[in-house]
N, C-alpha and C. Protein backbone atom coordinates (compact mmCIF):
# COMPACT_ATOMS: atom_id res chain seq x y z
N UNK A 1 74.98 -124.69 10.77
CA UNK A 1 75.48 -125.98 11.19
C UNK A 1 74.46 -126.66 12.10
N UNK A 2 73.85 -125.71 12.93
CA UNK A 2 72.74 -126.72 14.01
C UNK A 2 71.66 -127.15 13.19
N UNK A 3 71.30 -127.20 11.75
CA UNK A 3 70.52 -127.89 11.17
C UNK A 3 70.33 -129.18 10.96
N UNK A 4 71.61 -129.08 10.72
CA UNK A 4 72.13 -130.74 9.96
C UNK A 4 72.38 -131.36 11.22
N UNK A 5 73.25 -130.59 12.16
CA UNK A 5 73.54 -131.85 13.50
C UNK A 5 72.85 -131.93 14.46
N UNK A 6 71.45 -131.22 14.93
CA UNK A 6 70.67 -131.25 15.72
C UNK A 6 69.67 -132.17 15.61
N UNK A 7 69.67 -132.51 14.32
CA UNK A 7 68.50 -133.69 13.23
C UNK A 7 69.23 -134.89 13.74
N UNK A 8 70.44 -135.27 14.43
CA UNK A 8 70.82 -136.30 14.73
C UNK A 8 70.68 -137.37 16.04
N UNK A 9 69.65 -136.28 16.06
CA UNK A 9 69.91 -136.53 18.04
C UNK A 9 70.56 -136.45 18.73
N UNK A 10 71.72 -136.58 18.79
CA UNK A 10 72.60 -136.79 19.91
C UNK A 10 74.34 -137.22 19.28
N UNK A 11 75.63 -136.84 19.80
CA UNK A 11 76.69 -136.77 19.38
C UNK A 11 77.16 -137.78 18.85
N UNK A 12 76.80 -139.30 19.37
CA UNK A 12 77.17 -140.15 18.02
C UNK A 12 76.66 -140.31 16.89
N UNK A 13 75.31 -140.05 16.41
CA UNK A 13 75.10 -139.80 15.15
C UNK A 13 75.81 -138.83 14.62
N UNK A 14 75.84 -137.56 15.32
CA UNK A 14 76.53 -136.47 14.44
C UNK A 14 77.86 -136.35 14.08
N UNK A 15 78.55 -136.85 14.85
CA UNK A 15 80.30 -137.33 14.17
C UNK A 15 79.79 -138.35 13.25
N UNK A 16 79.16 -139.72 13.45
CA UNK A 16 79.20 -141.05 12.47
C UNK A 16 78.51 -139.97 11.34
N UNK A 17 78.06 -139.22 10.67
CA UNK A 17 77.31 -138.44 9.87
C UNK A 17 78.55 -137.35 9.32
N UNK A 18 79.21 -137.11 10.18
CA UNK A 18 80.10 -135.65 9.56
C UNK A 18 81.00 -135.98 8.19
N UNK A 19 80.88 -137.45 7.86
CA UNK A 19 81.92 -137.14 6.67
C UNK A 19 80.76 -136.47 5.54
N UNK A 20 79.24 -137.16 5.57
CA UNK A 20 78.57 -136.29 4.51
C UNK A 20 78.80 -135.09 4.55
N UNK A 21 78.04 -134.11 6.02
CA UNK A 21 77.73 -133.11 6.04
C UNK A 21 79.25 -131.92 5.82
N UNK A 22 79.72 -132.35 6.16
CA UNK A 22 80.98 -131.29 6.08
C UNK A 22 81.54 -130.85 5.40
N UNK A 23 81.12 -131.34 3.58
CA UNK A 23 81.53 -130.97 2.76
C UNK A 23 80.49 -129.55 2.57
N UNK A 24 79.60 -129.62 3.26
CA UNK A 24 78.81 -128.16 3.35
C UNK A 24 79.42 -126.99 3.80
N UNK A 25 80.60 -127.13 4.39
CA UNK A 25 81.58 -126.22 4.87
C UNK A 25 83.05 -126.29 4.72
N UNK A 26 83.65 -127.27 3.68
CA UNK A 26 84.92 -127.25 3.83
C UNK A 26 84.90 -128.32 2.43
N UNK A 27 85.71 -128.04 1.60
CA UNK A 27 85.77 -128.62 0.69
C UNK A 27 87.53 -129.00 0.33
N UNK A 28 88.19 -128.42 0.43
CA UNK A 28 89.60 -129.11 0.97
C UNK A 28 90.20 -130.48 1.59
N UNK A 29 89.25 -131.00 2.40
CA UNK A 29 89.35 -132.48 2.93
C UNK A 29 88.16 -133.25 3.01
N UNK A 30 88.84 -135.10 2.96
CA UNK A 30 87.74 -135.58 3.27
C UNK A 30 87.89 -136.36 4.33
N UNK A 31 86.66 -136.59 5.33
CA UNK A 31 86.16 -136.81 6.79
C UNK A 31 85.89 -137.95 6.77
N UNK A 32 86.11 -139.00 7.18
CA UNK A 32 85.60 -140.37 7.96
C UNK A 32 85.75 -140.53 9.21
N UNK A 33 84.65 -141.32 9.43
CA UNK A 33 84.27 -141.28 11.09
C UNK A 33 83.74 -142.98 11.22
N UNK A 34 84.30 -143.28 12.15
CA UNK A 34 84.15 -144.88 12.43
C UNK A 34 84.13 -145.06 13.61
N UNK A 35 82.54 -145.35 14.51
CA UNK A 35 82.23 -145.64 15.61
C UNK A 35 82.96 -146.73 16.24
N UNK A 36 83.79 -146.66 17.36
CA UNK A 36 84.59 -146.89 18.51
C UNK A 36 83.60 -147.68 19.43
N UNK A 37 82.25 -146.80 20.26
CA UNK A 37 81.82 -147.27 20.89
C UNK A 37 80.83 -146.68 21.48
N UNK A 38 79.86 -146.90 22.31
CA UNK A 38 78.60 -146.22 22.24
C UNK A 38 78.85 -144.35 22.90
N UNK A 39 79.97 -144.03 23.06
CA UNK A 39 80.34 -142.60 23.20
C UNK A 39 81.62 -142.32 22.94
N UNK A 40 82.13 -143.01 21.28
CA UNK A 40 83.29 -142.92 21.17
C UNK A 40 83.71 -143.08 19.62
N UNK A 41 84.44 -141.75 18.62
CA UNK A 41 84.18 -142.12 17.51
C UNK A 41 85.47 -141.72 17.25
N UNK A 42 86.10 -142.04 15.69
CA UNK A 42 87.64 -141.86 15.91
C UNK A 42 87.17 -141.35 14.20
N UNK A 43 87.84 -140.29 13.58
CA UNK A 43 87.66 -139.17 12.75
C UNK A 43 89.16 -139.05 12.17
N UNK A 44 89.37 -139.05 11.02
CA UNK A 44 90.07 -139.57 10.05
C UNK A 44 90.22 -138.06 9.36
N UNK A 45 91.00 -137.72 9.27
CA UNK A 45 90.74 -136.33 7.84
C UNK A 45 91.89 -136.23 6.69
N UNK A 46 91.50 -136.33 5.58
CA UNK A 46 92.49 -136.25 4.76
C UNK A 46 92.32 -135.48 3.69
N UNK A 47 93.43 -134.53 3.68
CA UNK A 47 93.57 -133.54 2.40
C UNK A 47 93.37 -134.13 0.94
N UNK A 48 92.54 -133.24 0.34
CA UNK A 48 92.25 -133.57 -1.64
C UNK A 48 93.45 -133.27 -1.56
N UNK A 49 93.56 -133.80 -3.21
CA UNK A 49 94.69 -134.19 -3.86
C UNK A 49 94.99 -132.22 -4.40
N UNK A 50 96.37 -131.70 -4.36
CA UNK A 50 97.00 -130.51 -4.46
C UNK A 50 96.24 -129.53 -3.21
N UNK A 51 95.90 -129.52 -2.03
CA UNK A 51 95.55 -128.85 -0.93
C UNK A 51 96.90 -128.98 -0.08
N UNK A 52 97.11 -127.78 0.21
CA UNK A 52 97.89 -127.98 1.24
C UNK A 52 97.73 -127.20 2.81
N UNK A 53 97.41 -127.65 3.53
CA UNK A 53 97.08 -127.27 4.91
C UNK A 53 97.68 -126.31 4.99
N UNK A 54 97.62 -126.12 6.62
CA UNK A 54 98.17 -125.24 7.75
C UNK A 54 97.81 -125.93 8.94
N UNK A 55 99.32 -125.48 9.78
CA UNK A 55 99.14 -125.86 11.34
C UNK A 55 97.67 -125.75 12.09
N UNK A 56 97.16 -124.93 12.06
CA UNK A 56 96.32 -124.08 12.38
C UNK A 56 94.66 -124.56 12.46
N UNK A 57 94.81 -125.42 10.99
CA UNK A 57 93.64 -126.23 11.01
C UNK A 57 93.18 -127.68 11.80
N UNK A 58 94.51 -128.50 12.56
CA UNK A 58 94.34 -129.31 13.32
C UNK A 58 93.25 -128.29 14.33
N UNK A 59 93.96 -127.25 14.86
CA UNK A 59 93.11 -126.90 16.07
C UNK A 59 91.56 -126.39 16.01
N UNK A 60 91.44 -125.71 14.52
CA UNK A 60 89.98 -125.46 13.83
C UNK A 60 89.00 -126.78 13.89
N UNK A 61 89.80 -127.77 13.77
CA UNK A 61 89.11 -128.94 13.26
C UNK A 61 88.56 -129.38 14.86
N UNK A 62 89.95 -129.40 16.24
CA UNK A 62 89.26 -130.00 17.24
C UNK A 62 88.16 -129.00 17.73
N UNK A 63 88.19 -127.52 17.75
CA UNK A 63 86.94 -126.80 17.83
C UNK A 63 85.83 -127.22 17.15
N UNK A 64 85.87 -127.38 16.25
CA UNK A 64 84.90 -128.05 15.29
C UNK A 64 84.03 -129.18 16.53
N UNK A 65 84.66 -130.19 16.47
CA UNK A 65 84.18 -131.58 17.27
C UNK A 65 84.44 -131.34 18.88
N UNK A 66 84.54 -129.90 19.66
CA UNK A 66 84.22 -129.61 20.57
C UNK A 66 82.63 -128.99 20.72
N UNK A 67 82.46 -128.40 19.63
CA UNK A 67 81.30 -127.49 19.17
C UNK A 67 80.12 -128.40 19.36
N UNK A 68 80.02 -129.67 18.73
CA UNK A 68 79.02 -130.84 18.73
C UNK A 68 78.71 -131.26 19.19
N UNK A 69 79.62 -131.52 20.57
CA UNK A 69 79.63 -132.02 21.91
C UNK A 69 78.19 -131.13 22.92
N UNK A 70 79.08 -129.94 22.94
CA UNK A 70 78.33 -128.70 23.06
C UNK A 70 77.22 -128.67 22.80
N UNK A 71 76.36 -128.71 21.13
CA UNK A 71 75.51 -128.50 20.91
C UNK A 71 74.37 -129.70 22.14
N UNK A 72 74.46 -130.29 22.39
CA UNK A 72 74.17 -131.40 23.29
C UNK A 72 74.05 -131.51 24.61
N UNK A 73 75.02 -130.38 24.90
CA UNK A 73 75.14 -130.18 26.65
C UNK A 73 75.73 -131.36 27.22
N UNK A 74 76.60 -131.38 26.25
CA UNK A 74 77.54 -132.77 26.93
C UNK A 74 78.82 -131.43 27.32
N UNK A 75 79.79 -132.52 28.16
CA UNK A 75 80.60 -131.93 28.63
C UNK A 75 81.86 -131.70 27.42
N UNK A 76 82.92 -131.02 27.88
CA UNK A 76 83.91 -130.99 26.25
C UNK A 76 84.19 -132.21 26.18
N UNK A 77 83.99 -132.61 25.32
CA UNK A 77 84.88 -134.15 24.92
C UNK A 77 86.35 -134.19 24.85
N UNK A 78 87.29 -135.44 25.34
CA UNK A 78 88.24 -135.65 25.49
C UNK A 78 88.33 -135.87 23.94
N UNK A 79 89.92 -135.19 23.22
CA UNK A 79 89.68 -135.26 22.36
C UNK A 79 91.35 -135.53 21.81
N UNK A 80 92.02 -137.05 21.61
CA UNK A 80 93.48 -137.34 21.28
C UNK A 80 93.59 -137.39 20.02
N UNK A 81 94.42 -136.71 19.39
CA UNK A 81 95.02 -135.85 18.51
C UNK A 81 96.37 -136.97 17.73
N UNK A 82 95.95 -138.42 17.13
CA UNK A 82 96.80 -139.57 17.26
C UNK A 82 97.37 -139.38 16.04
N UNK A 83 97.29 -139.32 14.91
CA UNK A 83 98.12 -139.03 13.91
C UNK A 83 97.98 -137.87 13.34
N UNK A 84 99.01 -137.16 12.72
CA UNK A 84 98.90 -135.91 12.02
C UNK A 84 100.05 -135.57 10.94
N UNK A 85 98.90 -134.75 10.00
CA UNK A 85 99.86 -134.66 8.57
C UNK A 85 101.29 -133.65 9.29
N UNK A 86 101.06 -132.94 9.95
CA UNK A 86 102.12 -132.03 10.42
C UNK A 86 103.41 -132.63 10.75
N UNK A 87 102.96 -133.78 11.79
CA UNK A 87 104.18 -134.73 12.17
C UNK A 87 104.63 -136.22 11.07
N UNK A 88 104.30 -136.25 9.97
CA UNK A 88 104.75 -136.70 9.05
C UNK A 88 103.93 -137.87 8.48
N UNK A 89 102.23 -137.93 9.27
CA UNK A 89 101.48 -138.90 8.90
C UNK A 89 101.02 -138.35 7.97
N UNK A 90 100.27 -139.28 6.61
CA UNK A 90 99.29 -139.29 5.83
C UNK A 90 97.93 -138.40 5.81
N UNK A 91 96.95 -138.46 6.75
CA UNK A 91 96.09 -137.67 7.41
C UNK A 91 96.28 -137.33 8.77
N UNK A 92 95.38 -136.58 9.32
CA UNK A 92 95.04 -136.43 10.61
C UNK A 92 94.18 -137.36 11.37
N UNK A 93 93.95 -137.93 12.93
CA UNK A 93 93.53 -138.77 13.11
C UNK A 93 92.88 -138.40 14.28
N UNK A 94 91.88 -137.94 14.73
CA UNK A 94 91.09 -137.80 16.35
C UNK A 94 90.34 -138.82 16.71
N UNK A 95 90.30 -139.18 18.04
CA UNK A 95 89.36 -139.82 18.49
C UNK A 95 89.32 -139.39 19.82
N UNK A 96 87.43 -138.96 20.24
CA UNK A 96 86.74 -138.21 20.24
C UNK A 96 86.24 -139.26 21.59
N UNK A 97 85.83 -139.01 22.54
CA UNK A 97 85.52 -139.27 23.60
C UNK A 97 84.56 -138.61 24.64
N UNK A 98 83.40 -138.78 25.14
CA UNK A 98 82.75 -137.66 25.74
C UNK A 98 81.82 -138.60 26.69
N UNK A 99 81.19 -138.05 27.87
CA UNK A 99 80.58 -138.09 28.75
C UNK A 99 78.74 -138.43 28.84
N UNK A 100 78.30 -138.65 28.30
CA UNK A 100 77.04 -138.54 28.50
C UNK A 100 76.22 -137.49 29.12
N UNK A 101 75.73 -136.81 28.93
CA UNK A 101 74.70 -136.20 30.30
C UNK A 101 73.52 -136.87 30.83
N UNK A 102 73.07 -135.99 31.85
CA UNK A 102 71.96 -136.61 32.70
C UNK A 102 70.81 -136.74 31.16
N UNK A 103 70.36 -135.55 30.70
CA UNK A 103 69.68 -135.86 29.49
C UNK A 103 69.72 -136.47 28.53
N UNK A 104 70.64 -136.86 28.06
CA UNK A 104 71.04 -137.89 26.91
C UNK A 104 70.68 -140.04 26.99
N UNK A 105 70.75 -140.67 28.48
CA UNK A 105 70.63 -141.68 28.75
C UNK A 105 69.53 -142.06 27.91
N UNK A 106 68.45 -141.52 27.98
CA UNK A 106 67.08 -142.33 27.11
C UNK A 106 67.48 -142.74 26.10
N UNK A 107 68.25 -142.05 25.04
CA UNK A 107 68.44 -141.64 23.99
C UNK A 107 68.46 -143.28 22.68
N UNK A 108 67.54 -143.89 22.30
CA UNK A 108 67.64 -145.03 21.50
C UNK A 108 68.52 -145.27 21.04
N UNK A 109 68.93 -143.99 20.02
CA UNK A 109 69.71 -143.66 18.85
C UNK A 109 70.90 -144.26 18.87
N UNK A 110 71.42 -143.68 19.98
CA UNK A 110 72.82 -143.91 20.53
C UNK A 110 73.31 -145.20 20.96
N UNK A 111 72.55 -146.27 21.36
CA UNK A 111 72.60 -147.61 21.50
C UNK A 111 73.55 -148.80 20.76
């Protein structure tokens, strides 16, 4: 995984990027990600057609987009948990919130 998301520079590329890459690891759902704001992305997930979840994977998934944060040396990202197939929505819905670090400010990318 630190291949693909380390090539990004920094955590908003790598969420705005995760609906490609993630089919490299999970083929059951598909991922959209739609930048919020310059440290703020809101992540969409929705089950293929005859998949059927588990509870279990909401919380896989926010590890997932804690992990990225991480890779970065950002702090854990705040991470609200707004719609979900469990509670009777369509997909799942996060949006993803995080801190900057002292190292990250230069950062073009992220702009």
């Amino acid at each position: 995984m630190g291949k693909y998301v380390l090539g990004f520079v920094g955590p908003l590329k790598a969420y705005e990027m995760i609906g490609k890459y993630v089919s490299n690891f999970t083929k059951s759902s598909i991922y959209e990600a739609k930048r919020l704001g310059r440290n703020k992305v809101r992540i969409t997930v929705t089950p293929r057609e005859g998949i059927q979840e588990k509870n279990f994977q909401c919380d896989n998934r926010i590890g997932f987009f804690e992990a990225i944060a991480a890779m970065f040396n950002h702090k854990p990202p705040s991470i609200r948990h707004t719609k979900c197939m469990f509670r009777g929505d369509e997909s799942c819905t996060y949006e993803i919130a995080w801190q900057h670090s002292s190292s990250s400010y230069g950062r073009i990318c992220e702009m």
